[in-house]
C-alpha atoms as a PDB file:
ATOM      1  CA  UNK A   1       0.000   0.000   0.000  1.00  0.00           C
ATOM      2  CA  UNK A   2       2.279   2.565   1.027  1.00  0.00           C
ATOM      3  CA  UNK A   3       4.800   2.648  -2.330  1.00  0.00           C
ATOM      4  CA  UNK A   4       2.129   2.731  -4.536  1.00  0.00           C
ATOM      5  CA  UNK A   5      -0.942   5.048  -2.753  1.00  0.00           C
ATOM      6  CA  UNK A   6       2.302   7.320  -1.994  1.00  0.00           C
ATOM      7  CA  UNK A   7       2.701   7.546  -5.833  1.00  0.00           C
ATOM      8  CA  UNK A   8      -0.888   7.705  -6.786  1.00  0.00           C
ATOM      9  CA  UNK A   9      -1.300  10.653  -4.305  1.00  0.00           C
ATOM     10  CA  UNK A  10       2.177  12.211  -5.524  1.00  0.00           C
ATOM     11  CA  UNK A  11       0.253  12.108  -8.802  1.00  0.00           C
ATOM     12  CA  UNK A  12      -2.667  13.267  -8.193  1.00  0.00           C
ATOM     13  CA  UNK A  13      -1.156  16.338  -6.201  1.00  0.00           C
ATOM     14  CA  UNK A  14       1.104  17.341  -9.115  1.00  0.00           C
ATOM     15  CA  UNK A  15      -2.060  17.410 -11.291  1.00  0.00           C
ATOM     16  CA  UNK A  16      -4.662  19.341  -9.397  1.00  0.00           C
ATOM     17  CA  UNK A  17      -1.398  21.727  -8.891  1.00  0.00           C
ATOM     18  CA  UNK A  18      -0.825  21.872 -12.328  1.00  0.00           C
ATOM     19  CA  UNK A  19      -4.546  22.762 -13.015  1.00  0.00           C
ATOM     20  CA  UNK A  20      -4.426  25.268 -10.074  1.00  0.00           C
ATOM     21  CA  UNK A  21      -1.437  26.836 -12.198  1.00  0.00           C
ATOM     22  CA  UNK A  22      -2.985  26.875 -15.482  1.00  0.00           C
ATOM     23  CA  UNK A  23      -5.969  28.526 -13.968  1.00  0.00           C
ATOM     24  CA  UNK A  24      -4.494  31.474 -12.517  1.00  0.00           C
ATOM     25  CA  UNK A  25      -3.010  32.225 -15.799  1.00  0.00           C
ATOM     26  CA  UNK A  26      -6.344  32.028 -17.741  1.00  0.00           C
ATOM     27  CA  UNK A  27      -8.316  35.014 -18.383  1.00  0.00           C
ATOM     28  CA  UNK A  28     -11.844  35.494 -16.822  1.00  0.00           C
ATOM     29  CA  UNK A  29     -14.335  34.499 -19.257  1.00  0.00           C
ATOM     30  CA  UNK A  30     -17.634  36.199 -19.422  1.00  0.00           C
ATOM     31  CA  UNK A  31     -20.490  34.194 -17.690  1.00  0.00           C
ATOM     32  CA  UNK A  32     -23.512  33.570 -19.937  1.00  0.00           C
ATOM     33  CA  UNK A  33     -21.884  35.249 -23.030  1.00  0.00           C
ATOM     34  CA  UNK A  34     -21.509  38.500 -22.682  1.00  0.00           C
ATOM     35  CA  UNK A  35     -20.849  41.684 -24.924  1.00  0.00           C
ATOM     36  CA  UNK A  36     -18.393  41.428 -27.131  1.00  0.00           C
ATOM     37  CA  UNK A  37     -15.743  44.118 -27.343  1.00  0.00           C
ATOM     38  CA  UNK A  38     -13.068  45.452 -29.398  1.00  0.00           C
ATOM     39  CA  UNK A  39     -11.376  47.025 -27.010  1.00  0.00           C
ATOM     40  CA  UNK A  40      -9.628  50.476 -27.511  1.00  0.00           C
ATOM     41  CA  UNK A  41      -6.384  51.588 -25.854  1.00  0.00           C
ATOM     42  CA  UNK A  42      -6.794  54.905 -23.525  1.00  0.00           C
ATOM     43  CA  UNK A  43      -3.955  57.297 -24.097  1.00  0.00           C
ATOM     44  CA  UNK A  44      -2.407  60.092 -21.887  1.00  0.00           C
ATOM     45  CA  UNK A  45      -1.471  63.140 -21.935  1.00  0.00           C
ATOM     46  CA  UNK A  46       1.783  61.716 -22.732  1.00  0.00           C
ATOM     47  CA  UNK A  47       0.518  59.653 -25.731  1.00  0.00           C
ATOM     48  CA  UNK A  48       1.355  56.281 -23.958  1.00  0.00           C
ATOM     49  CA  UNK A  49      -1.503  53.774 -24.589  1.00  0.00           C
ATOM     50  CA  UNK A  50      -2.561  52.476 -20.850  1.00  0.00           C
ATOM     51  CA  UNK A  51      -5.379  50.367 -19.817  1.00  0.00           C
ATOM     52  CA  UNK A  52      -8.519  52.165 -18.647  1.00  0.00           C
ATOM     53  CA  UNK A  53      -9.511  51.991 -15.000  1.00  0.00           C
ATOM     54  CA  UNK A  54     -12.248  50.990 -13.162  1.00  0.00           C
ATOM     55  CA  UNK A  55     -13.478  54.565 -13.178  1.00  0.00           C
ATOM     56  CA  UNK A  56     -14.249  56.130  -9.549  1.00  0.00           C
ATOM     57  CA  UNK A  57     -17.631  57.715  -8.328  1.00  0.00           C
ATOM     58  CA  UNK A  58     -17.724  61.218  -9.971  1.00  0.00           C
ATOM     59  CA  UNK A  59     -20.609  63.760 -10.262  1.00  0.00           C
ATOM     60  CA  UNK A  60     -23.364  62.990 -12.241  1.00  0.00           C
ATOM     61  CA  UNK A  61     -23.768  64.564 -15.738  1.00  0.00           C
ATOM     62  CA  UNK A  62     -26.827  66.104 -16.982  1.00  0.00           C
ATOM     63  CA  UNK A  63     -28.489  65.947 -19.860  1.00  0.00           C
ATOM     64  CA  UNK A  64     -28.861  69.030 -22.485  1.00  0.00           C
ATOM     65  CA  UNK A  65     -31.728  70.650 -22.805  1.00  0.00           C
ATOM     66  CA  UNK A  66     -30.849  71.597 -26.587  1.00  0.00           C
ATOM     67  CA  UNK A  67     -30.496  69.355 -29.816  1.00  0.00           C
ATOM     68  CA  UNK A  68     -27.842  72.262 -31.648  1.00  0.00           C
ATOM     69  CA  UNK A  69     -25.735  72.969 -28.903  1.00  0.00           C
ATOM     70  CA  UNK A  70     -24.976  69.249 -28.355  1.00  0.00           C
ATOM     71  CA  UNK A  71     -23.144  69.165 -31.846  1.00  0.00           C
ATOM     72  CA  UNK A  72     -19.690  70.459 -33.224  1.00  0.00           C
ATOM     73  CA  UNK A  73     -19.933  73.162 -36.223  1.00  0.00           C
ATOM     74  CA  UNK A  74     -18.744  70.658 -38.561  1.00  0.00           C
ATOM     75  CA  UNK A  75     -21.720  68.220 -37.650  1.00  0.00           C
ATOM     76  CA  UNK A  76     -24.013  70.718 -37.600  1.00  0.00           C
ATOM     77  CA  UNK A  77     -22.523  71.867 -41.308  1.00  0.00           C
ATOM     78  CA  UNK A  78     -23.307  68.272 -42.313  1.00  0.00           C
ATOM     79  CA  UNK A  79     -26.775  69.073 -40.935  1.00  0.00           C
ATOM     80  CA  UNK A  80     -27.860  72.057 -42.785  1.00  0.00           C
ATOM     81  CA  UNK A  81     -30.960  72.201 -44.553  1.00  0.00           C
ATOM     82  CA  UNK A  82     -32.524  69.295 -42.529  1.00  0.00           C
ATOM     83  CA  UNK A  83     -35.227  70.704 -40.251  1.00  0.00           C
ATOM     84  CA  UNK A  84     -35.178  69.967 -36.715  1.00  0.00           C
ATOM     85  CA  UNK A  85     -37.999  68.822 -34.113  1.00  0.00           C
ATOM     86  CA  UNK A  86     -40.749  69.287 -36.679  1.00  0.00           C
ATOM     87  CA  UNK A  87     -44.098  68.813 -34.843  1.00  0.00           C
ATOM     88  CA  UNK A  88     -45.037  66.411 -37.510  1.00  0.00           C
ATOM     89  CA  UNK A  89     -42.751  63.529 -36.114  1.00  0.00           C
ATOM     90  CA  UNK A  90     -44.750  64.136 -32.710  1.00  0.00           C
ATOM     91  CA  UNK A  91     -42.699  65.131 -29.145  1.00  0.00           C
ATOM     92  CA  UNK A  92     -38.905  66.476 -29.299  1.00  0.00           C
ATOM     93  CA  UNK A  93     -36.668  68.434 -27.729  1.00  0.00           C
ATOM     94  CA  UNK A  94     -36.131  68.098 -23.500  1.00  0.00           C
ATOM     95  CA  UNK A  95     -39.184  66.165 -22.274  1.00  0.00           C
ATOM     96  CA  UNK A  96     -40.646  66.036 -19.082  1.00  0.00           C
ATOM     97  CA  UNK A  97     -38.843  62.783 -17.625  1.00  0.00           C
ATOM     98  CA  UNK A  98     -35.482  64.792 -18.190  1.00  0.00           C
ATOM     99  CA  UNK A  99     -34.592  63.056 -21.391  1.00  0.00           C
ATOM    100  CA  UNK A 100     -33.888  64.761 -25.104  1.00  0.00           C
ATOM    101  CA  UNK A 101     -35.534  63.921 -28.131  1.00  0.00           C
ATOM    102  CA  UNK A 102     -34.006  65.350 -31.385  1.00  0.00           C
ATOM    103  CA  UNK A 103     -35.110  64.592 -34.816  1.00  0.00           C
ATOM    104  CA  UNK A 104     -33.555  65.273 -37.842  1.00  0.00           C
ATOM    105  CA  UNK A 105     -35.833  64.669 -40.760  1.00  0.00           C
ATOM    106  CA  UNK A 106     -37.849  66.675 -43.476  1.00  0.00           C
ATOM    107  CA  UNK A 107     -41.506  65.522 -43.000  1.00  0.00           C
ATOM    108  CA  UNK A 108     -41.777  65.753 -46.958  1.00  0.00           C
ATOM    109  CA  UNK A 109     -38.519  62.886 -47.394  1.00  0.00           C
ATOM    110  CA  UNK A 110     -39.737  59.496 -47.320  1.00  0.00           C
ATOM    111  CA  UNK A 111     -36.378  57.944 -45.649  1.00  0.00           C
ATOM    112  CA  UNK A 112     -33.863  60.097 -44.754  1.00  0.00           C
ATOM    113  CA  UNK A 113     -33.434  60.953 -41.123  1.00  0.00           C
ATOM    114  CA  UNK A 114     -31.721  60.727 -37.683  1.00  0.00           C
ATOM    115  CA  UNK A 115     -33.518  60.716 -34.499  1.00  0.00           C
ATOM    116  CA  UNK A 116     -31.295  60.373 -30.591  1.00  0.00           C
ATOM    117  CA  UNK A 117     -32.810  59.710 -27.534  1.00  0.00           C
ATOM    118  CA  UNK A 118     -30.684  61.025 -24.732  1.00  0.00           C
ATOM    119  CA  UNK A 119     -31.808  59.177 -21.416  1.00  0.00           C
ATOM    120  CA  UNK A 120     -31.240  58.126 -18.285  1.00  0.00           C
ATOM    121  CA  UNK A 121     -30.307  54.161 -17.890  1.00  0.00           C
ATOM    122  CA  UNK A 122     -28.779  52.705 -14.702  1.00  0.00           C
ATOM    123  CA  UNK A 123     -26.046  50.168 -15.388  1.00  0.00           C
ATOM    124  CA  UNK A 124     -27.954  47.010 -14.859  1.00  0.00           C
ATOM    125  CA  UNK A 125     -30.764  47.571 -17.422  1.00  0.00           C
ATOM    126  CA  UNK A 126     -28.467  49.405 -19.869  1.00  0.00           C
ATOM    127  CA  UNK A 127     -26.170  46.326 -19.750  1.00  0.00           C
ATOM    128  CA  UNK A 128     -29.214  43.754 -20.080  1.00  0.00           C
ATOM    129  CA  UNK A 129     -30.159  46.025 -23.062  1.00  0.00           C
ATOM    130  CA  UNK A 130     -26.839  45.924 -24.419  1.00  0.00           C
ATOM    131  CA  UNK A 131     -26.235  42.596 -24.443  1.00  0.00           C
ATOM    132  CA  UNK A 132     -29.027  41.247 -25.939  1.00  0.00           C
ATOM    133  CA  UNK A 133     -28.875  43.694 -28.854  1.00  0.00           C
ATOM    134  CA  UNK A 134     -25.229  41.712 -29.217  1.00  0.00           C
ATOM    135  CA  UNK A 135     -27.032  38.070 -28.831  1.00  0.00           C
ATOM    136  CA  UNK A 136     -30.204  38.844 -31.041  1.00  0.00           C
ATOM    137  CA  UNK A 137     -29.607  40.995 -33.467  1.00  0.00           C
ATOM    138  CA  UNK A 138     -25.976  41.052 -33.982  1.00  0.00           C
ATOM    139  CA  UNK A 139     -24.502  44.330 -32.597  1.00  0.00           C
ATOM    140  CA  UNK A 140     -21.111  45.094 -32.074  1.00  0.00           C
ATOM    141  CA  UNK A 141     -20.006  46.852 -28.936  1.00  0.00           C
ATOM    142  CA  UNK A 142     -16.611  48.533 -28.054  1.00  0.00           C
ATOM    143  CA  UNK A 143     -15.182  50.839 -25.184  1.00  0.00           C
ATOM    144  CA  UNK A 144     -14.260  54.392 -26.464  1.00  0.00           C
ATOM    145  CA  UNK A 145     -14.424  57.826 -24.130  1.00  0.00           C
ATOM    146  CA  UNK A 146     -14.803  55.734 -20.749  1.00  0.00           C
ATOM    147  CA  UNK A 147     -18.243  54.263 -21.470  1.00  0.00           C
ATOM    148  CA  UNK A 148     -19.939  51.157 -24.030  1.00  0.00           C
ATOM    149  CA  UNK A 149     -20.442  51.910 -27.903  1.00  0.00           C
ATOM    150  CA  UNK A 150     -22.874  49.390 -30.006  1.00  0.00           C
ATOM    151  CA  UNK A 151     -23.568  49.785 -33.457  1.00  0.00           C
ATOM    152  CA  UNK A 152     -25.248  48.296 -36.399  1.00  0.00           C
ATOM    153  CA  UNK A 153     -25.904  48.991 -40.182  1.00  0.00           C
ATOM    154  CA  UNK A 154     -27.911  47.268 -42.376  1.00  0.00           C
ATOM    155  CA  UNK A 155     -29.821  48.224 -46.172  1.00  0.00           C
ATOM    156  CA  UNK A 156     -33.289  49.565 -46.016  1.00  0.00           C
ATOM    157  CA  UNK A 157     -35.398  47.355 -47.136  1.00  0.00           C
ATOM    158  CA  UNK A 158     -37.864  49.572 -49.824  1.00  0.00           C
ATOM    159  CA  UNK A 159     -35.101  52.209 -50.437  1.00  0.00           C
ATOM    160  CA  UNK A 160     -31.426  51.489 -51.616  1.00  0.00           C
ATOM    161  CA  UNK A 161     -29.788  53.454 -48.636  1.00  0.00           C
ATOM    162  CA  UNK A 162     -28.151  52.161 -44.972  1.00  0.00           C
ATOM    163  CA  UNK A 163     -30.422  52.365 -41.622  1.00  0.00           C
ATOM    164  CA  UNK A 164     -28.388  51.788 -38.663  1.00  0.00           C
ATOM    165  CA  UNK A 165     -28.624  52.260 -35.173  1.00  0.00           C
ATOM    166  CA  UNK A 166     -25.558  53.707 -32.864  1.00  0.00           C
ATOM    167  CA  UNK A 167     -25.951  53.119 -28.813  1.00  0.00           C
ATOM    168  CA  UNK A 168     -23.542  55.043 -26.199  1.00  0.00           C
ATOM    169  CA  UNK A 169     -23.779  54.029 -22.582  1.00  0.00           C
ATOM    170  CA  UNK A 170     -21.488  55.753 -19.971  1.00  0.00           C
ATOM    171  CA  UNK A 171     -22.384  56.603 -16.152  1.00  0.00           C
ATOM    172  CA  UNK A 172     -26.061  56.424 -16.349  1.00  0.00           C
ATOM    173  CA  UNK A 173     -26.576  58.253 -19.547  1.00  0.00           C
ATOM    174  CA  UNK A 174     -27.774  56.182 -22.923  1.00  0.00           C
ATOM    175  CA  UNK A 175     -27.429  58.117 -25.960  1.00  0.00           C
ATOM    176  CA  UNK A 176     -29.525  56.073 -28.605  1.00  0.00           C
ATOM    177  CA  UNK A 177     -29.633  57.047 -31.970  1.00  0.00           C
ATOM    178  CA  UNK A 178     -31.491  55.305 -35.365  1.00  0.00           C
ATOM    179  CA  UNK A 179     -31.376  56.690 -38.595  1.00  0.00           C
ATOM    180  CA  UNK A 180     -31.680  55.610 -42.085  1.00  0.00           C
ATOM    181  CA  UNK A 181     -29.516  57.157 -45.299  1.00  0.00           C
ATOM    182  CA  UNK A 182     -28.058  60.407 -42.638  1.00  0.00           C
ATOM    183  CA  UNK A 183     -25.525  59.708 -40.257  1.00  0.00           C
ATOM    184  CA  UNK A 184     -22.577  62.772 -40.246  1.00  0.00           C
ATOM    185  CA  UNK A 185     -19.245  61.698 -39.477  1.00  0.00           C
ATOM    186  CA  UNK A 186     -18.708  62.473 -35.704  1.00  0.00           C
ATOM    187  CA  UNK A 187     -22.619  62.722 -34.575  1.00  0.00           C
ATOM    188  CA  UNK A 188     -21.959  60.429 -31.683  1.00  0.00           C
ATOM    189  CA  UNK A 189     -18.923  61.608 -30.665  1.00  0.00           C
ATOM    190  CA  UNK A 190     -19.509  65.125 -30.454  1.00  0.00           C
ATOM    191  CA  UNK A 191     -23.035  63.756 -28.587  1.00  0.00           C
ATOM    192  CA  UNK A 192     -20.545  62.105 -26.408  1.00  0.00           C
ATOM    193  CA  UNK A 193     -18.222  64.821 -25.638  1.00  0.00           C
ATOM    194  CA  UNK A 194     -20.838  67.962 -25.081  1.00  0.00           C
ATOM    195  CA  UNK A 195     -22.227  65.309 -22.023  1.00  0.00           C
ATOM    196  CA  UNK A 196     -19.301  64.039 -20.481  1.00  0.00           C
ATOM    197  CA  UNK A 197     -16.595  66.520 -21.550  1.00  0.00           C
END
């Protein structure tokens, strides 16, 4: 008993510390499938590329009350000539729950357009949302300017133009935005930097 249980044990010691070893080198894998990210370096003010933190409690932002001032001059350039909050397309602007509605679109077009909701979305339910926009329809999601980008594009299906919808989630703000055959380079982003900074 003793030469060979004293090598089966040696044995099965070196394995379960070999697995213990191989385990704390393996990355933690999402649970359930999760989003899928392309991740995006962070850079300083020095230019180096470093990993982005956990970020740390800081005030809330608000959302804008105003669908121009929200934009860069060179989106609003792209912009020009397409009304804004026409009463045809039914409530816009800041609404009553504290969220903005703005909607680009000539009532007399039959496609083009760009509507964003700005509203408030705690973690939790903007992750849920999030996810299953990844699972079910085939999003994909990234990490830019410290919060969660998701984004799709696909052909209209009576006009020969691109629909798509663009999603940015950061500290309890979701800016949601659908549009079909109008989408100026840097929308989101400027979106994204008049809220956070």
């Amino acid at each position: 008993m003793a030469p060979r249980a004293f090598r089966l044990a040696a044995a099965a010691a070196s394995t379960l510390f070999a697995l213990a070893a191989l385990t704390a080198c393996a990355p933690d894998a999402p649970a359930g499938g999760g989003l899928t990210f392309t991740p995006t370096p962070s850079t300083s003010a020095s230019g180096s590329a470093t990993p982005t933190p956990t970020p740390s409690p800081t005030a809330r932002a608000e959302i804008p009350d105003d669908c121009r001032e929200i934009l860069t001059a060179d989106v609003l350039a792209q912009l020009e000539g397409v009304p804004l909050n026409d009463p045809a397309f039914g409530a816009s602007g800041a609404q009553p729950d504290g969220s903005l509605v703005c909607v680009w679109r000539d009532p007399a077009a039959d496609t083009t357009g760009l509507v964003t909701k700005i509203s408030y979305m705690s973690r939790g339910p903007a992750l849920d949302m999030l996810n299953k926009l990844v699972t079910d329809e085939g999003y994909t999601c990234y990490t830019p300017d410290g919060g969660t980008r998701c984004e799709k594009t696909w052909p209209n299906e009576t006009y020969p133009v691109t629909d798509g919808r663009t999603l940015f989630w950061r500290d309890d703000i979701l800016i949601d935005t659908q549009y079909s055959n109008l989408a100026p380079p840097g929308y989101t982003a400027a979106v994204v930097a008049s809220i956070f900074g």
